[in-house]
Protein backbone atom coordinates (compact mmCIF):
# COMPACT_ATOMS: atom_id res chain seq x y z
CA UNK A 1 32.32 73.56 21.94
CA UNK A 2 35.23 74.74 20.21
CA UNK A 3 36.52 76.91 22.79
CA UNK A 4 35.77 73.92 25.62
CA UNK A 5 38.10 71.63 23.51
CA UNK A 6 41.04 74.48 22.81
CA UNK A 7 41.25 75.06 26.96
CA UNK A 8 41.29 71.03 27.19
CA UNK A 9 43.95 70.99 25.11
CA UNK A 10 45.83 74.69 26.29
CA UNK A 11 46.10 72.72 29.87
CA UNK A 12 46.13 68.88 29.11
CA UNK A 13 42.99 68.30 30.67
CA UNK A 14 42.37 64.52 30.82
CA UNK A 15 39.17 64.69 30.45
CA UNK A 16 36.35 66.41 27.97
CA UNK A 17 34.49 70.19 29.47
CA UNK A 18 30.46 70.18 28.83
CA UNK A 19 28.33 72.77 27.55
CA UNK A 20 25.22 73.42 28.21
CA UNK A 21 24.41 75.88 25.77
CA UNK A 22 20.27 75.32 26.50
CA UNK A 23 20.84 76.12 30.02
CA UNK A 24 19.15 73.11 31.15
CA UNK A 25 21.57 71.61 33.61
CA UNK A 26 22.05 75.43 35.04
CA UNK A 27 18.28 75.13 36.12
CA UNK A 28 18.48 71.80 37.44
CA UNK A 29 21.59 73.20 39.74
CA UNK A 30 19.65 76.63 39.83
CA UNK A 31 22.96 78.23 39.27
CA UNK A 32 21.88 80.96 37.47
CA UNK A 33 21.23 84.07 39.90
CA UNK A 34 21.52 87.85 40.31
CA UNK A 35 25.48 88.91 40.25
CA UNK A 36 26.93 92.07 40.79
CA UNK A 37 29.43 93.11 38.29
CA UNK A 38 31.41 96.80 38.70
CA UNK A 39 28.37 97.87 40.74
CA UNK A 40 25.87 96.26 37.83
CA UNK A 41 23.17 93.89 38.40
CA UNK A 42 22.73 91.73 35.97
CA UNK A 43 21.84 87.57 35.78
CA UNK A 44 24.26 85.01 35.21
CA UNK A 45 25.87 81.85 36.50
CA UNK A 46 26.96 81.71 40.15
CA UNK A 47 29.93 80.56 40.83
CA UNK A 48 29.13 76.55 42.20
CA UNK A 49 30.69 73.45 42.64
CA UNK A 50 29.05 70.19 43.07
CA UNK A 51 30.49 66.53 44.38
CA UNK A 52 28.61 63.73 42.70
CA UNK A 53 29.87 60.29 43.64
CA UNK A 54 30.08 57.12 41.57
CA UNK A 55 26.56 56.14 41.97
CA UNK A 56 25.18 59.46 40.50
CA UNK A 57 24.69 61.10 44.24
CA UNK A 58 24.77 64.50 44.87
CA UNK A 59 27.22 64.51 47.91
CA UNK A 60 28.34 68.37 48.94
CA UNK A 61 27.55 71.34 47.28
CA UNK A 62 29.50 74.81 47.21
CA UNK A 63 27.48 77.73 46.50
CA UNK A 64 28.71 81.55 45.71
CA UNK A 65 32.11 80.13 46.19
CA UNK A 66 35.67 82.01 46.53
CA UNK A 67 38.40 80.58 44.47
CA UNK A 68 41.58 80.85 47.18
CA UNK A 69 41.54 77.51 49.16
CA UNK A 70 38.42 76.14 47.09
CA UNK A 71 40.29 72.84 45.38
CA UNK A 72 41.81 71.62 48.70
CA UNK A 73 38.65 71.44 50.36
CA UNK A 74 36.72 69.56 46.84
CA UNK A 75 39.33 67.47 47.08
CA UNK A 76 39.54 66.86 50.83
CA UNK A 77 35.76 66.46 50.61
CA UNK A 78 36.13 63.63 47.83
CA UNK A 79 39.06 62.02 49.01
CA UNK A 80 36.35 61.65 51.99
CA UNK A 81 33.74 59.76 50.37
């Protein structure tokens, strides 16, 4: 938690990062998969994003993601709700 609140505070985040050192909200997302790494195989988070609206509602969901272009179209996506 440490580390969460030093990056909140490197880049004025106004708001606080979770952890979820059990891994229980990474199985409810099933986030956790098979990754390559330098030609390694190995288990670990997948890169995901997830839109939940006001209510609680899952709206969109980004799976195996790439990072170029990926905020404009969260953003577009919950500028649409």
């Amino acid at each position: 938690m440490d580390s969460h609140h030093r990056f909140c505070e490197k880049f004025a985040f106004g708001f606080e990062l979770l952890s979820d050192a059990d891994g229980k909200v990474c199985e409810l997302f099933t986030v956790i998969g098979e990754k390559n790494m330098y030609g390694r195989k190995l288990m670990g988070i997948v890169r995901s994003t997830f839109l939940i609206d006001a209510a609680g509602k899952l709206r969109q969901e980004w799976r195996k993601l790439k990072v170029p272009g990926h905020a404009a179209q969260v953003l577009e996506a919950a500028k649409a709700l």
